[in-house]
PDB file of N, CA and C in Angstrom:
ATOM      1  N   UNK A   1     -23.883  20.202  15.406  1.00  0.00           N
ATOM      2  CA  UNK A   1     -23.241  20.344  14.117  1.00  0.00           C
ATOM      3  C   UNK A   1     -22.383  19.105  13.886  1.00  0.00           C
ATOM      4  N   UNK A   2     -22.091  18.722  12.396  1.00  0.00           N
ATOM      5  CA  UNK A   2     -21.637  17.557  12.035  1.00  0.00           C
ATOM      6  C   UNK A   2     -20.502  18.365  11.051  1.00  0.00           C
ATOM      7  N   UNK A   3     -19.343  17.214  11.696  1.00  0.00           N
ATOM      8  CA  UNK A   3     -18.710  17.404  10.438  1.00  0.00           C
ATOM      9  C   UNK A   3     -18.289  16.223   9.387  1.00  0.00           C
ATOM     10  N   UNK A   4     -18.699  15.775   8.065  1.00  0.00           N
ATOM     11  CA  UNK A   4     -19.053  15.142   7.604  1.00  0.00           C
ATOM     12  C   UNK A   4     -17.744  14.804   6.115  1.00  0.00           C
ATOM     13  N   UNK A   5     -17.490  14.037   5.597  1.00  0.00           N
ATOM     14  CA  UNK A   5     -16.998  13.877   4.354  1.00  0.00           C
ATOM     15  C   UNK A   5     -17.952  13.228   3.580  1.00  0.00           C
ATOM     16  N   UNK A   6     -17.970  14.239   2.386  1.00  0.00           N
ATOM     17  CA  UNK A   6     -18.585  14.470   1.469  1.00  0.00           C
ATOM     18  C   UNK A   6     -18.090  13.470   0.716  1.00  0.00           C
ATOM     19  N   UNK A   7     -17.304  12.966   0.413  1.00  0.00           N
ATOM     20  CA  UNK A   7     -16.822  11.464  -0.462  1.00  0.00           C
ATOM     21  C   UNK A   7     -17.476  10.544   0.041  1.00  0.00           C
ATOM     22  N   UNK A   8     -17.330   9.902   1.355  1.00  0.00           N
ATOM     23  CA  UNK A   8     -18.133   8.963   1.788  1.00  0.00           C
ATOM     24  C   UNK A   8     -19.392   9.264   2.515  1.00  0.00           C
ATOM     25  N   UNK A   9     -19.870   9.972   2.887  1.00  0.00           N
ATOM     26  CA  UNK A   9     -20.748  10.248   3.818  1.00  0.00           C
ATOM     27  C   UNK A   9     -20.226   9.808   4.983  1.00  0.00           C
ATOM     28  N   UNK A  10     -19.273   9.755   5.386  1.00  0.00           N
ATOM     29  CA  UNK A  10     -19.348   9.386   6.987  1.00  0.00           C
ATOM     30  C   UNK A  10     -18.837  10.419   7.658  1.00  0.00           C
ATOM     31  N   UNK A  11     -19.575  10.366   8.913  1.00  0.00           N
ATOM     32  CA  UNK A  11     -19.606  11.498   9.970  1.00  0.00           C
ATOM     33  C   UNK A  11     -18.513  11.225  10.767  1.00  0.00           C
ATOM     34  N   UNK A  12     -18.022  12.147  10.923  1.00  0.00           N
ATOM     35  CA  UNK A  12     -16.398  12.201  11.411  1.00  0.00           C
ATOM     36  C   UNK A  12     -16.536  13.176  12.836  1.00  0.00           C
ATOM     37  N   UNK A  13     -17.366  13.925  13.421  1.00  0.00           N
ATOM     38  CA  UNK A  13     -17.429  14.138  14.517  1.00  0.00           C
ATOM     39  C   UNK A  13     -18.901  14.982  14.659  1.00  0.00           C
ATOM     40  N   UNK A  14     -19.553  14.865  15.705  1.00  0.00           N
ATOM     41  CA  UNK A  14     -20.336  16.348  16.454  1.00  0.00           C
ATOM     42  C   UNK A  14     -20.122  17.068  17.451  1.00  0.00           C
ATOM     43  N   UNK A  15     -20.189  18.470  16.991  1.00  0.00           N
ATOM     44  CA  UNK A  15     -19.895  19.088  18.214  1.00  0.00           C
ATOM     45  C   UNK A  15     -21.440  20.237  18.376  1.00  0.00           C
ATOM     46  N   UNK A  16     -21.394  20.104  19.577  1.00  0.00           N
ATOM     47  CA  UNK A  16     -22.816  21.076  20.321  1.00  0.00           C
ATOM     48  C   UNK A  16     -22.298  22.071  20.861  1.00  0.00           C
ATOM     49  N   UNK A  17     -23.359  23.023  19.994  1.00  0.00           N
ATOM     50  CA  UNK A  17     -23.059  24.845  19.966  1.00  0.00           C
ATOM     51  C   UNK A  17     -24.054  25.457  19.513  1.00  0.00           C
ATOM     52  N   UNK A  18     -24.123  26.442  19.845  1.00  0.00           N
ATOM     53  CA  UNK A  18     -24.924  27.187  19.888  1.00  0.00           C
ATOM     54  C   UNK A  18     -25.135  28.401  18.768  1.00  0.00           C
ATOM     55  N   UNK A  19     -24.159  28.166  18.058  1.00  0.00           N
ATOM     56  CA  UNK A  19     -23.857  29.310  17.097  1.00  0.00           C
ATOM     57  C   UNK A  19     -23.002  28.144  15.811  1.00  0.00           C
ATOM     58  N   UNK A  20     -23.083  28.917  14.691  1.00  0.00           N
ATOM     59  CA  UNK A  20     -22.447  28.216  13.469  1.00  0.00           C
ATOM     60  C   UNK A  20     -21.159  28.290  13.628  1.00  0.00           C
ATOM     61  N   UNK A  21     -19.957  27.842  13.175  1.00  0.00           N
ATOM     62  CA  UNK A  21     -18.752  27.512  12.696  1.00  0.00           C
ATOM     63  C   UNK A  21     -18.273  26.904  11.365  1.00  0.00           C
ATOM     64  N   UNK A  22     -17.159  27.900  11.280  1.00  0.00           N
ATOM     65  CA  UNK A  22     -16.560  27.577   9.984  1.00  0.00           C
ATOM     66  C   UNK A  22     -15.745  26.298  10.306  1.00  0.00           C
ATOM     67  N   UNK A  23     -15.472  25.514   9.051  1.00  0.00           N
ATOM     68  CA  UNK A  23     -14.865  24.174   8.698  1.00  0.00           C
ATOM     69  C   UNK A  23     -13.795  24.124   9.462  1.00  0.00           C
ATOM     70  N   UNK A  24     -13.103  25.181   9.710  1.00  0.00           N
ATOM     71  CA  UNK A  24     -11.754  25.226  10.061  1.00  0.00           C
ATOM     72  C   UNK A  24     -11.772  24.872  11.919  1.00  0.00           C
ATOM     73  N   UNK A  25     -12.867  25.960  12.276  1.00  0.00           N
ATOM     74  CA  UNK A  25     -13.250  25.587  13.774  1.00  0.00           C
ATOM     75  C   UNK A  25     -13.696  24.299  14.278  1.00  0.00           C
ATOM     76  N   UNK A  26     -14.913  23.520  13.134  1.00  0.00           N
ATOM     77  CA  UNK A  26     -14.567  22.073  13.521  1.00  0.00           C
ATOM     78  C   UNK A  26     -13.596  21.363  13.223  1.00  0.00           C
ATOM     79  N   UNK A  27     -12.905  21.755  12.357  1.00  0.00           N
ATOM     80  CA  UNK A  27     -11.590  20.637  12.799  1.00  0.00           C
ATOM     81  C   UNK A  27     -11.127  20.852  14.109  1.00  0.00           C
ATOM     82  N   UNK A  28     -10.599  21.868  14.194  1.00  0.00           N
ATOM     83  CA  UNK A  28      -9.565  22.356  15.838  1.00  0.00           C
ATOM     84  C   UNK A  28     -10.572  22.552  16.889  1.00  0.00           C
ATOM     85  N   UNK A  29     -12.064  22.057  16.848  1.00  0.00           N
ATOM     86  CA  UNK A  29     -12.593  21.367  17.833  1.00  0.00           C
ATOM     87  C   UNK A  29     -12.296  19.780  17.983  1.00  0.00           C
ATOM     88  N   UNK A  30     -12.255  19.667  17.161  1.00  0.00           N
ATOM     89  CA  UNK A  30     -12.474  18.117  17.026  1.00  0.00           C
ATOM     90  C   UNK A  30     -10.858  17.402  17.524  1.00  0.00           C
ATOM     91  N   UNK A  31     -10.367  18.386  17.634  1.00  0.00           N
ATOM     92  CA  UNK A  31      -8.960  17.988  17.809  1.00  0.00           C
ATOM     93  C   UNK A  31      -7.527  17.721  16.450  1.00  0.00           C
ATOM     94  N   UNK A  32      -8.602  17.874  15.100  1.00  0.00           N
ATOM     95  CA  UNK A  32      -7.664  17.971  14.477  1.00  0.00           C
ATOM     96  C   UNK A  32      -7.017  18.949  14.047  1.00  0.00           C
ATOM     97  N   UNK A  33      -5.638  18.726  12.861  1.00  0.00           N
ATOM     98  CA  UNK A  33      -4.727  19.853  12.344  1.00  0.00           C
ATOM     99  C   UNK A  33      -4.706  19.982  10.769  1.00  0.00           C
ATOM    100  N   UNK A  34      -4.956  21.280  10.364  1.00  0.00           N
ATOM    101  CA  UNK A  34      -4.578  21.613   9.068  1.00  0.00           C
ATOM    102  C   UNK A  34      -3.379  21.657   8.610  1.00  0.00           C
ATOM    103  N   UNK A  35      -2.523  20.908   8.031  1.00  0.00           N
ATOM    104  CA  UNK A  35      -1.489  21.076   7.430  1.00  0.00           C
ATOM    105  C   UNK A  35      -1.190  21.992   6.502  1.00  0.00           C
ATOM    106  N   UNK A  36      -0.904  23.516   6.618  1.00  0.00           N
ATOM    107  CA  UNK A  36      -0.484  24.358   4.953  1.00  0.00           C
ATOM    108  C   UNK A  36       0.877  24.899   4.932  1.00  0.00           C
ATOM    109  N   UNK A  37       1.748  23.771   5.642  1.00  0.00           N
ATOM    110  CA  UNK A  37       3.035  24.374   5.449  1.00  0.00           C
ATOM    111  C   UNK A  37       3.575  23.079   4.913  1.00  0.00           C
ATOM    112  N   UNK A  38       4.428  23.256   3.632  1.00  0.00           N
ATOM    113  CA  UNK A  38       5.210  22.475   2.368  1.00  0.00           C
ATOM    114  C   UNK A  38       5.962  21.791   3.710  1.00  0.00           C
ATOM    115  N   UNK A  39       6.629  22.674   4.477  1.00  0.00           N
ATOM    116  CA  UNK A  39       8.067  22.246   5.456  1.00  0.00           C
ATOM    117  C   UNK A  39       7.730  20.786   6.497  1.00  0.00           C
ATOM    118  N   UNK A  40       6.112  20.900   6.899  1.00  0.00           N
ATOM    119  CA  UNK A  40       5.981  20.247   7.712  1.00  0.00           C
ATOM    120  C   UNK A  40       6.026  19.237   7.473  1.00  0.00           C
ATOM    121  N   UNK A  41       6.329  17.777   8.363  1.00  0.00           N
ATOM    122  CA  UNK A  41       6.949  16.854   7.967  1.00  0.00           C
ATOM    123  C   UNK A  41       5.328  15.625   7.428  1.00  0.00           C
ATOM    124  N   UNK A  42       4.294  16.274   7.982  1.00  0.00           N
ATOM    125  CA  UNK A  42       3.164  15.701   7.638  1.00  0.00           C
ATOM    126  C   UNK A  42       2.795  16.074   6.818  1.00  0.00           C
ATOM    127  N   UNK A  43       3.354  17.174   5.874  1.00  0.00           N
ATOM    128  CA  UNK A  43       2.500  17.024   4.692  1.00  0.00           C
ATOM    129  C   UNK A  43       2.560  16.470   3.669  1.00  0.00           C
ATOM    130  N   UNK A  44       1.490  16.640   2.721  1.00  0.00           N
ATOM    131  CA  UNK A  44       1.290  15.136   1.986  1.00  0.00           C
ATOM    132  C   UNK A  44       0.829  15.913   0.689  1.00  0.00           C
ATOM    133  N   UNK A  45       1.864  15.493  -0.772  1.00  0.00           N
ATOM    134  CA  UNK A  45       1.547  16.164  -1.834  1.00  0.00           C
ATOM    135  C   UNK A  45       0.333  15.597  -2.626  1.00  0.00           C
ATOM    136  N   UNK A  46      -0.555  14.517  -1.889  1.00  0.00           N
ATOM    137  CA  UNK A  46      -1.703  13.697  -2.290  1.00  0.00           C
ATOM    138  C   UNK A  46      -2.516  15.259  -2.324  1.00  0.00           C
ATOM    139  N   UNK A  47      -2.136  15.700  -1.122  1.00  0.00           N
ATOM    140  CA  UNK A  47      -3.759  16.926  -0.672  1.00  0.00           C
ATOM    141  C   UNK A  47      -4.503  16.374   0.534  1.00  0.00           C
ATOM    142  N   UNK A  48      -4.382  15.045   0.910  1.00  0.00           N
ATOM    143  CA  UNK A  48      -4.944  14.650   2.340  1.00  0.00           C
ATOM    144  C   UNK A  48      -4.157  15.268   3.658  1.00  0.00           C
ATOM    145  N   UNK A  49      -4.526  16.594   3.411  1.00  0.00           N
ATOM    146  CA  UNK A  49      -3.795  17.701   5.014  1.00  0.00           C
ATOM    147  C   UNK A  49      -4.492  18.394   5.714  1.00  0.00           C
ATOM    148  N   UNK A  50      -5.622  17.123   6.138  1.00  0.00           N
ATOM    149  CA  UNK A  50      -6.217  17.511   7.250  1.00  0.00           C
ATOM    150  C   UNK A  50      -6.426  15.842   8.416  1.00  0.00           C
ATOM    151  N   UNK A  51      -6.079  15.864   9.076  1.00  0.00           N
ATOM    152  CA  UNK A  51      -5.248  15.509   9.995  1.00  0.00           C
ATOM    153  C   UNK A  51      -6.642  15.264  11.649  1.00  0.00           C
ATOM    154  N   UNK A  52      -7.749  14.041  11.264  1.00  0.00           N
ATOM    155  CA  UNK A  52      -8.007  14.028  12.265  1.00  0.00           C
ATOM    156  C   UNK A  52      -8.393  12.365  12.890  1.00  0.00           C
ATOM    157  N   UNK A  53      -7.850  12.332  14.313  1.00  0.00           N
ATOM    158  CA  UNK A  53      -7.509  10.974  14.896  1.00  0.00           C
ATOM    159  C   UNK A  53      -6.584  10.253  14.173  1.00  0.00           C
ATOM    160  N   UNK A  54      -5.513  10.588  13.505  1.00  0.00           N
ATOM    161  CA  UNK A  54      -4.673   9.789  12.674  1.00  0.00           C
ATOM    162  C   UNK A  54      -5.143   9.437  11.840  1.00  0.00           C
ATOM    163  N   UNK A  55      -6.484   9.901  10.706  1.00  0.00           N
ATOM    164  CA  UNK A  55      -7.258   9.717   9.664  1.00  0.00           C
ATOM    165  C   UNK A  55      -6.837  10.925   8.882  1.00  0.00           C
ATOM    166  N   UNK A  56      -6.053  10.849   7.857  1.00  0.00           N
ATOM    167  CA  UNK A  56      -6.466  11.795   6.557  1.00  0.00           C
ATOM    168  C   UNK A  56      -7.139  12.201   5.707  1.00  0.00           C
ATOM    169  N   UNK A  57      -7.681  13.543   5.794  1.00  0.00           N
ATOM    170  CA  UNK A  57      -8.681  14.148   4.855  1.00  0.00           C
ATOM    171  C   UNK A  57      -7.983  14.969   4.226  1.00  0.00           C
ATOM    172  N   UNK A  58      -9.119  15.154   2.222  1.00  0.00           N
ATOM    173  CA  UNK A  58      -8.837  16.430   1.832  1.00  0.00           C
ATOM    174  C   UNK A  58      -9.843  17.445   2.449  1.00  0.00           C
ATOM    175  N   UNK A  59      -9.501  18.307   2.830  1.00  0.00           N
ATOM    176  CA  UNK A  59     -10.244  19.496   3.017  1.00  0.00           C
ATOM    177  C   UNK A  59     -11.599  19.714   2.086  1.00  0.00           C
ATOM    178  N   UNK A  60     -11.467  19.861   0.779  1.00  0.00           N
ATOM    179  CA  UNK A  60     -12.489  19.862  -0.299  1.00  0.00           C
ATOM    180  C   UNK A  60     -13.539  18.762  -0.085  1.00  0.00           C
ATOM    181  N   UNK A  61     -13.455  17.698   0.957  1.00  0.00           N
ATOM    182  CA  UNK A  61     -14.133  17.177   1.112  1.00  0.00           C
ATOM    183  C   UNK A  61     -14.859  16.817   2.580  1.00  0.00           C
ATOM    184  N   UNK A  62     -14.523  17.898   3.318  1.00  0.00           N
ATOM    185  CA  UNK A  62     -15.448  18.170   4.816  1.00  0.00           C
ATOM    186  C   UNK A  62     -16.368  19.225   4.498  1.00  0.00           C
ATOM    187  N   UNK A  63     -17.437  19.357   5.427  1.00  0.00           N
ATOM    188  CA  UNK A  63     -19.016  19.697   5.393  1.00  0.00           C
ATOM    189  C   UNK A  63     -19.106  19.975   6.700  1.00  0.00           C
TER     190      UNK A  63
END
């Protein structure tokens, strides 16, 4: 499985499994973090609060 941004096409990680996963599970495989708290000091009123290798994504735009 790939997880992919849909803005650019570029592939941002694979992970091998055996069964499907939701968006949310490849991120927090992949090692990244969803940001949905206002408080946290990473979040970002752009909408880029997803948080992987020190690369910002919007969510609306992983696959």
């Amino acid at each position: 499985m790939e997880l992919i941004n849909k803005a650019t096409g570029m592939v941002i990680g694979t992970i091998l499994t055996n069964h499907s996963m939701t968006i949310d599970d490849c991120i927090e495989c992949l090692g990244g973090d969803i940001i949905d708290n206002m408080d946290d000091p990473r979040w970002s009123d752009d909408g880029d609060n997803v948080i992987i290798d020190g690369i910002r994504y919007w969510y609306e735009d992983l696959a």
